[in-house]
PDB file of N, CA and C in Angstrom:
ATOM      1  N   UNK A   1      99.258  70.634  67.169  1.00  0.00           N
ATOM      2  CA  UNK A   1      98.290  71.561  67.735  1.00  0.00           C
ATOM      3  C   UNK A   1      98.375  71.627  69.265  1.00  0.00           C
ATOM      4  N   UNK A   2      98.773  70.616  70.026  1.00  0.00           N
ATOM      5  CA  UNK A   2      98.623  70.388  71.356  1.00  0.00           C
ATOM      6  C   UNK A   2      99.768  71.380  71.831  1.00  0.00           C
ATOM      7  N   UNK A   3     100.863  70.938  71.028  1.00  0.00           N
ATOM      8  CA  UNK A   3     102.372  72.231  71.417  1.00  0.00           C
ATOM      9  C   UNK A   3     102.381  73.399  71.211  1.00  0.00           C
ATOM     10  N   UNK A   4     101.322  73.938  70.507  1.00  0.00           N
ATOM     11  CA  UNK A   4     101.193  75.233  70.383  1.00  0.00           C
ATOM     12  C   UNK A   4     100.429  75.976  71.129  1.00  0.00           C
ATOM     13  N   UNK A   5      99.253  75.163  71.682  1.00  0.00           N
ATOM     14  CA  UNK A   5      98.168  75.367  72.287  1.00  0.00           C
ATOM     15  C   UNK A   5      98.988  75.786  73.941  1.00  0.00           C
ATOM     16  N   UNK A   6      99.633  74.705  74.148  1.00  0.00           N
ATOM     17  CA  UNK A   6     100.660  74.995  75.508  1.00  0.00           C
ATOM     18  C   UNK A   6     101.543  76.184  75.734  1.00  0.00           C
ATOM     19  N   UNK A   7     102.083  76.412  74.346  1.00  0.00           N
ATOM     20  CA  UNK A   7     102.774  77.312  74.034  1.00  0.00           C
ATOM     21  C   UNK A   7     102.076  78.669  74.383  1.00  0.00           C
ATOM     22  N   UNK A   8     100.861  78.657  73.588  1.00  0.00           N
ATOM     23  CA  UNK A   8      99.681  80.273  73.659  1.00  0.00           C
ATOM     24  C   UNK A   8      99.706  80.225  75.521  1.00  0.00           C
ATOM     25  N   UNK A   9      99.329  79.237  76.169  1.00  0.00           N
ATOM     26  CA  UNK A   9      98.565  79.097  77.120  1.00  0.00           C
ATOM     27  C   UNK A   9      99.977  79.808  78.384  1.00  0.00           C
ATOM     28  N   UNK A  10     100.569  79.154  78.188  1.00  0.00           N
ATOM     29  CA  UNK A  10     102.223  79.350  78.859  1.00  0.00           C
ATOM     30  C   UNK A  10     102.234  81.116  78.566  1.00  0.00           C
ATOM     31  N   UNK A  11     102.497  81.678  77.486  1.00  0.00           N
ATOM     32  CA  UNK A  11     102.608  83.222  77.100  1.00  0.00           C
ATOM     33  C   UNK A  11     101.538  83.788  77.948  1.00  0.00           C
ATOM     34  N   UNK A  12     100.322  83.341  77.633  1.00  0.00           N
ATOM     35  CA  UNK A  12      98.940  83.983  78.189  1.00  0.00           C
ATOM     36  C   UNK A  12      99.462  84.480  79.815  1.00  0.00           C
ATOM     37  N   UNK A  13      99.657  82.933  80.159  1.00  0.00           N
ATOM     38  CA  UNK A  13     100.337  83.017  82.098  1.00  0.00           C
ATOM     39  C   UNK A  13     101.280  84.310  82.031  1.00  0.00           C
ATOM     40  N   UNK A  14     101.778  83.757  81.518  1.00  0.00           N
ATOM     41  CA  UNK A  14     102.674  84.541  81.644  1.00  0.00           C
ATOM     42  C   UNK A  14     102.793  86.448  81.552  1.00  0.00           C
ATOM     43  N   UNK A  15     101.784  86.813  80.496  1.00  0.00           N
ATOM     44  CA  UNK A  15     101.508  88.390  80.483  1.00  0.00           C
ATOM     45  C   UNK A  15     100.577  88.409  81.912  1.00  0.00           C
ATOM     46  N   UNK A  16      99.747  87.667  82.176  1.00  0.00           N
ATOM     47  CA  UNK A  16      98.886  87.917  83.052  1.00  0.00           C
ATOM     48  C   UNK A  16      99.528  88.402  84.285  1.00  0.00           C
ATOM     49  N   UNK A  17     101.154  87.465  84.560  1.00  0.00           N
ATOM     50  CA  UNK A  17     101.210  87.463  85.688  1.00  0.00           C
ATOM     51  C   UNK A  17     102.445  88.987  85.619  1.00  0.00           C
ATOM     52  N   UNK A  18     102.866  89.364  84.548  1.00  0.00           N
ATOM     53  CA  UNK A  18     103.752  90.131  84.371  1.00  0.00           C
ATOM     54  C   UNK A  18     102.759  91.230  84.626  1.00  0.00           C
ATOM     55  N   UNK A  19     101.522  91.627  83.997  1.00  0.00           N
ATOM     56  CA  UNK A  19     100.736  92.745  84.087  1.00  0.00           C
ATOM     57  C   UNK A  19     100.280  92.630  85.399  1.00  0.00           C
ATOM     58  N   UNK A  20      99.762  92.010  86.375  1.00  0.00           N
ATOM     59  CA  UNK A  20      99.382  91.950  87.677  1.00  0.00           C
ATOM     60  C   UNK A  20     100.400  92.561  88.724  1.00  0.00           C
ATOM     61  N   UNK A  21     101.933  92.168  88.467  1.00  0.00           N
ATOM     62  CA  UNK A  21     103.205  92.308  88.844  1.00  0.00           C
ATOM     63  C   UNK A  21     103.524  93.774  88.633  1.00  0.00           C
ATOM     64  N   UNK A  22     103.038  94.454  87.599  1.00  0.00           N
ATOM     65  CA  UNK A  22     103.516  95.742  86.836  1.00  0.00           C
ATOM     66  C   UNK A  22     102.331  96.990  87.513  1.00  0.00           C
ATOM     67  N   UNK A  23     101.364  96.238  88.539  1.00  0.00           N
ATOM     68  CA  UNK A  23     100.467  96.835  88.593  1.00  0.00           C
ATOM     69  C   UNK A  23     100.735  97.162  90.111  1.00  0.00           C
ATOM     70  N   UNK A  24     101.075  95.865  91.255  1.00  0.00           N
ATOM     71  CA  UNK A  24     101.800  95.801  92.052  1.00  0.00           C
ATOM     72  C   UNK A  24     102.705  96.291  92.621  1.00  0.00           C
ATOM     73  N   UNK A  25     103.253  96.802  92.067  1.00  0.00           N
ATOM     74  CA  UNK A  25     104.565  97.253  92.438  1.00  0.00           C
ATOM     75  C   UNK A  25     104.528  98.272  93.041  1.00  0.00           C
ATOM     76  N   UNK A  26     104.044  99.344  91.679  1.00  0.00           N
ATOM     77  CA  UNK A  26     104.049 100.666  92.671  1.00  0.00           C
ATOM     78  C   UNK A  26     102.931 101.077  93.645  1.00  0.00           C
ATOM     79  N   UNK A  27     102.314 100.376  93.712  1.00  0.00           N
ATOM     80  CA  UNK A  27     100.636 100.417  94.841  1.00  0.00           C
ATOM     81  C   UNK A  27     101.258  99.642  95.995  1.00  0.00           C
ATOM     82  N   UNK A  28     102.394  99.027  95.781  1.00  0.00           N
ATOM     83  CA  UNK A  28     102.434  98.350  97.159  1.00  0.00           C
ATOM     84  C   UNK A  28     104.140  98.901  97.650  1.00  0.00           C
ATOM     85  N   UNK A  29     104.897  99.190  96.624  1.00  0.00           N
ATOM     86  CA  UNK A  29     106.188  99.770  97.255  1.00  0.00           C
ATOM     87  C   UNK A  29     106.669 100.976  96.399  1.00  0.00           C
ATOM     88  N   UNK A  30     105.628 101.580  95.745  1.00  0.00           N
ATOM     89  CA  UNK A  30     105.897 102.930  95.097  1.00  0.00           C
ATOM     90  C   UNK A  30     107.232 103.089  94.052  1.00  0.00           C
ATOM     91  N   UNK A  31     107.791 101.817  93.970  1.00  0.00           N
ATOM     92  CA  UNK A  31     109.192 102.005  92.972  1.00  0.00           C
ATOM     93  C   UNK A  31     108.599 100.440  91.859  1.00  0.00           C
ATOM     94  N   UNK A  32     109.212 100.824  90.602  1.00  0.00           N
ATOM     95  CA  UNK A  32     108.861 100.034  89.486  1.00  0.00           C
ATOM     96  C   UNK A  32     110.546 100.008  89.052  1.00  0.00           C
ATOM     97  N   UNK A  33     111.485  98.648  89.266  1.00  0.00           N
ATOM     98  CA  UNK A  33     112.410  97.788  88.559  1.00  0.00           C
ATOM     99  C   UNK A  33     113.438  98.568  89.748  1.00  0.00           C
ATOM    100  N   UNK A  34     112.950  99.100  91.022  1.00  0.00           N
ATOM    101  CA  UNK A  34     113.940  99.702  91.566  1.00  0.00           C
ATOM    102  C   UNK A  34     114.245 101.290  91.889  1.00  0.00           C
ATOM    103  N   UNK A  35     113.094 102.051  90.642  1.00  0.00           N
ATOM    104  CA  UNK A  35     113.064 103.847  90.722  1.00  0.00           C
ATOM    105  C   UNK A  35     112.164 103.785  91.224  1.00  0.00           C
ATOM    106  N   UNK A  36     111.925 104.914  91.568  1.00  0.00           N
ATOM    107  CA  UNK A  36     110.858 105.591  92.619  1.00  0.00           C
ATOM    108  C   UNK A  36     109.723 106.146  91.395  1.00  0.00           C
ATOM    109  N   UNK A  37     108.521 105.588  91.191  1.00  0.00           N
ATOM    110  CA  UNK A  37     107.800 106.291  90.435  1.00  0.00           C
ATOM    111  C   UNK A  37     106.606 107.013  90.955  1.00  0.00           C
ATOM    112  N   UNK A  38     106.537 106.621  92.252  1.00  0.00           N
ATOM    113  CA  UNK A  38     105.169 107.449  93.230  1.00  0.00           C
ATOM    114  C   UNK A  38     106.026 108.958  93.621  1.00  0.00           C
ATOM    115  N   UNK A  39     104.749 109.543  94.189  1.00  0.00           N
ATOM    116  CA  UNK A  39     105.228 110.789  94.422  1.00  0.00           C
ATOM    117  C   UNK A  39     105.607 110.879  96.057  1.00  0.00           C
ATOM    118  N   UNK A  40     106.428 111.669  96.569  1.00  0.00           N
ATOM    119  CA  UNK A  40     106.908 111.549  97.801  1.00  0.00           C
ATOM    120  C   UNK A  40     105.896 111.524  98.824  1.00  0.00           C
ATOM    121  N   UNK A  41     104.651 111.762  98.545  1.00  0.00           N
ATOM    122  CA  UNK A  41     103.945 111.983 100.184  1.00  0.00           C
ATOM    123  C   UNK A  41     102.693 110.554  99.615  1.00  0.00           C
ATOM    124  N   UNK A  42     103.515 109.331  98.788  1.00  0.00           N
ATOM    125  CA  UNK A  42     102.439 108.359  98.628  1.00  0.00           C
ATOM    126  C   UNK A  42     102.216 107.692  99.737  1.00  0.00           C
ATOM    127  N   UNK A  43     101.352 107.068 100.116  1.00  0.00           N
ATOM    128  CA  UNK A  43     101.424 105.923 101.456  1.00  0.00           C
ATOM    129  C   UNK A  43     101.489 104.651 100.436  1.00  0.00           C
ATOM    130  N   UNK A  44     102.781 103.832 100.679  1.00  0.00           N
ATOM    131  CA  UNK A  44     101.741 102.426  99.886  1.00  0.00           C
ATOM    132  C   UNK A  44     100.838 101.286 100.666  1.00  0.00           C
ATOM    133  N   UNK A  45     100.041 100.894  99.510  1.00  0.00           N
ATOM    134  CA  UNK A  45      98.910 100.001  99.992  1.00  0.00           C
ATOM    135  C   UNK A  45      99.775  98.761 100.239  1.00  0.00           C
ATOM    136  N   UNK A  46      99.903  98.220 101.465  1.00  0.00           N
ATOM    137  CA  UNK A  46     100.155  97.318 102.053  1.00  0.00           C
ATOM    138  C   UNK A  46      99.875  96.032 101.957  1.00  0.00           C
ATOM    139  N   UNK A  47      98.728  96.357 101.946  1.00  0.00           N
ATOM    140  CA  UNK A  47      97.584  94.812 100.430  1.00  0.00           C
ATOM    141  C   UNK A  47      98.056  94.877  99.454  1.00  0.00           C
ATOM    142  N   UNK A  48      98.634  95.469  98.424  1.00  0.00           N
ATOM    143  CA  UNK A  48      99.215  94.720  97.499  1.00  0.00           C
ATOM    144  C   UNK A  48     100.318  94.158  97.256  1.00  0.00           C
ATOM    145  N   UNK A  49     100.952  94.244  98.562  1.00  0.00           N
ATOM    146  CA  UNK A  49     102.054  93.332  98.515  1.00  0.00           C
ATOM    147  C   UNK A  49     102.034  91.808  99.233  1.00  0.00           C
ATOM    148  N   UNK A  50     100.877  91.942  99.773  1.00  0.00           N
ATOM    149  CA  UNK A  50     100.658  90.427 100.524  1.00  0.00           C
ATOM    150  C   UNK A  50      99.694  89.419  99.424  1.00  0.00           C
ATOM    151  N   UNK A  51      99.564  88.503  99.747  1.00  0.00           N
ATOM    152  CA  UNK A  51      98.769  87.439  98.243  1.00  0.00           C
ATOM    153  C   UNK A  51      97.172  87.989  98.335  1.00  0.00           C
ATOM    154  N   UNK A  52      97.059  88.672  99.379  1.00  0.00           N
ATOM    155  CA  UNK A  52      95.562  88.880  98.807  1.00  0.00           C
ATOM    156  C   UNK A  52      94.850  90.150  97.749  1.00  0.00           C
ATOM    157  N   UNK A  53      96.476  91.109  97.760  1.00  0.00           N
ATOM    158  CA  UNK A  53      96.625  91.714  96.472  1.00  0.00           C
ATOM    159  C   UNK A  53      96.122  91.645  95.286  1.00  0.00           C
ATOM    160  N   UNK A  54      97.412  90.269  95.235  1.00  0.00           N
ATOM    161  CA  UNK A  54      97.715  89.609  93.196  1.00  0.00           C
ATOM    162  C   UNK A  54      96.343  89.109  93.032  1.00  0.00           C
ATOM    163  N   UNK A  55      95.288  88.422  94.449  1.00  0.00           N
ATOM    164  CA  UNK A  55      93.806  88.157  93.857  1.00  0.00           C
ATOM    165  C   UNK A  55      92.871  89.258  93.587  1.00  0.00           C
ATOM    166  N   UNK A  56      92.852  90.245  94.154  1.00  0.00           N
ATOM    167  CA  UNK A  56      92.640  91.499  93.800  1.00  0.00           C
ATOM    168  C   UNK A  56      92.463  92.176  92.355  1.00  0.00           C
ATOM    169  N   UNK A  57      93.893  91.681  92.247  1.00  0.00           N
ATOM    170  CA  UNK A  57      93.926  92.519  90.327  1.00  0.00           C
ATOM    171  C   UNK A  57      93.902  91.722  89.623  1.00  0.00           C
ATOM    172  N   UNK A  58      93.851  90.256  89.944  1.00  0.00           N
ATOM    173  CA  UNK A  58      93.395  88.909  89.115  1.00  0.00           C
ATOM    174  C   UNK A  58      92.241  89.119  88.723  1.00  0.00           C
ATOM    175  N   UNK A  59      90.795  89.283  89.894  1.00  0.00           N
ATOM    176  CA  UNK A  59      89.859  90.040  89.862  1.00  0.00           C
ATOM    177  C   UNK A  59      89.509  91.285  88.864  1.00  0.00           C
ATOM    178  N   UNK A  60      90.341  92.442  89.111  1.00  0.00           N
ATOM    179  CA  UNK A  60      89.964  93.480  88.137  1.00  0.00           C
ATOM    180  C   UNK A  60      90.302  93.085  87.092  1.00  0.00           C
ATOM    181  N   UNK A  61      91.160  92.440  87.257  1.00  0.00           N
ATOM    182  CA  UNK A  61      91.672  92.278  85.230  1.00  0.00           C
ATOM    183  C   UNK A  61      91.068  91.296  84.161  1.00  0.00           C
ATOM    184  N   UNK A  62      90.520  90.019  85.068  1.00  0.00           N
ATOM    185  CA  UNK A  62      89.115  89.412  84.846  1.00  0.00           C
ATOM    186  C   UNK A  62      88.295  90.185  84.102  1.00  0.00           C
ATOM    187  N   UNK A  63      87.618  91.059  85.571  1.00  0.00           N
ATOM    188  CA  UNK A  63      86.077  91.973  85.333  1.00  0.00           C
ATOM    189  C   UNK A  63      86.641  92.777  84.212  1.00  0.00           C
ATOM    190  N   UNK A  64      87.945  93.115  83.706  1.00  0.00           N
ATOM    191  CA  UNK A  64      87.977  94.600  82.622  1.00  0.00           C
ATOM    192  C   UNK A  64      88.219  93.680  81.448  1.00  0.00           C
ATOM    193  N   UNK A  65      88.566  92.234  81.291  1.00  0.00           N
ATOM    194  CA  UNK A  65      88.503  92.333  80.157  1.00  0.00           C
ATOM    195  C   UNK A  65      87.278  91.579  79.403  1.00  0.00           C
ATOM    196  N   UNK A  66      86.357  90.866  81.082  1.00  0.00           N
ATOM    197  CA  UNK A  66      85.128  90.133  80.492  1.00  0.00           C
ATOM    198  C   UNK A  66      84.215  91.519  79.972  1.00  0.00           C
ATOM    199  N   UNK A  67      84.540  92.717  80.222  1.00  0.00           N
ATOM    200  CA  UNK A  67      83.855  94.094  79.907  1.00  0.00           C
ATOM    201  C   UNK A  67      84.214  94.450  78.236  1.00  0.00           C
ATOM    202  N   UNK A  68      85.408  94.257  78.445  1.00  0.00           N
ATOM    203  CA  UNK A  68      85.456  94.911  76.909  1.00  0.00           C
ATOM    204  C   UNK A  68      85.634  93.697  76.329  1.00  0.00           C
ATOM    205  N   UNK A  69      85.662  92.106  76.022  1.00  0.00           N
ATOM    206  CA  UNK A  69      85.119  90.968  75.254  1.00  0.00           C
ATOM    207  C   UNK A  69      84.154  90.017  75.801  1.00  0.00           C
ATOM    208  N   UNK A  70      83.045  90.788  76.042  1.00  0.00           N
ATOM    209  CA  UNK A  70      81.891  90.267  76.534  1.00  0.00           C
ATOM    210  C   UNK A  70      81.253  88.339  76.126  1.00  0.00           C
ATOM    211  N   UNK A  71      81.964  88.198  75.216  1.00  0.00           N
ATOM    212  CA  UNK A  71      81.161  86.809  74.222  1.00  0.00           C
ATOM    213  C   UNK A  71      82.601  86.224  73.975  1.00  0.00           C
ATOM    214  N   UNK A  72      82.318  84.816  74.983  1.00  0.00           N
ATOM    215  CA  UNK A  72      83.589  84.365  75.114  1.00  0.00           C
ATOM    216  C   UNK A  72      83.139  82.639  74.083  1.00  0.00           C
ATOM    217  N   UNK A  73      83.625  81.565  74.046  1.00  0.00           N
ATOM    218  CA  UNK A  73      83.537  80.577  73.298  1.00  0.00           C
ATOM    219  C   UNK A  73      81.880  80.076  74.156  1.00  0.00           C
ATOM    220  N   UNK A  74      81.916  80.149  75.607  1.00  0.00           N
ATOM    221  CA  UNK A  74      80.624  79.164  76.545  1.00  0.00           C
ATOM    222  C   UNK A  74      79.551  80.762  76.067  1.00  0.00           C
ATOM    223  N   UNK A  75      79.633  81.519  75.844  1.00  0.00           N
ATOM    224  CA  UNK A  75      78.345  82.597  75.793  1.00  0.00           C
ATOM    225  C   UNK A  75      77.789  82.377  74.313  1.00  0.00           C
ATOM    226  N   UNK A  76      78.811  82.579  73.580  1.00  0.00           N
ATOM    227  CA  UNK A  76      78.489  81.537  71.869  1.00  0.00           C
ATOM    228  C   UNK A  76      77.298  81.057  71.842  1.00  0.00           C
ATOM    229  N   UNK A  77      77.338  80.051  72.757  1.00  0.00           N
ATOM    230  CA  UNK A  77      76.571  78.881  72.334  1.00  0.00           C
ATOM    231  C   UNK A  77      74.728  78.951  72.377  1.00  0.00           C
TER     232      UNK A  77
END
């Protein structure tokens, strides 16, 4: 149970930090894996490429998903 538990926990990190990254990209350098996916007259946000960004959408992605699964194991109780 303990190796699996590491296992979930490791994946979890891991989407989190891939979706934060996927979110990043083009808000802070307008290209996603290298293409250009913003439109030519974007400015990018400059904050999301420095670390106070990735806390940023750590933040939103927190607040959006304590929104849509409101009742976590500590609210249970």
């Amino acid at each position: 149970p303990s190796f699996l538990d590491g296992v979930a926990v490791g994946l979890g990190y891991a989407f989190v930090l891939t979706l934060i990254a996927l979110i990043r990209e083009p808000l802070g350098f307008g290209t996603l894996f290298g293409y250009r996916i913003m439109p030519d007259g974007f400015t990018p946000w400059t904050i999301m490429i420095m670390a106070p960004g990735a806390f940023f959408m750590l933040g939103l992605f927190v607040w959006v998903v304590r929104y849509y699964f409101p009742q976590t194991a500590e609210e249970k109780k």
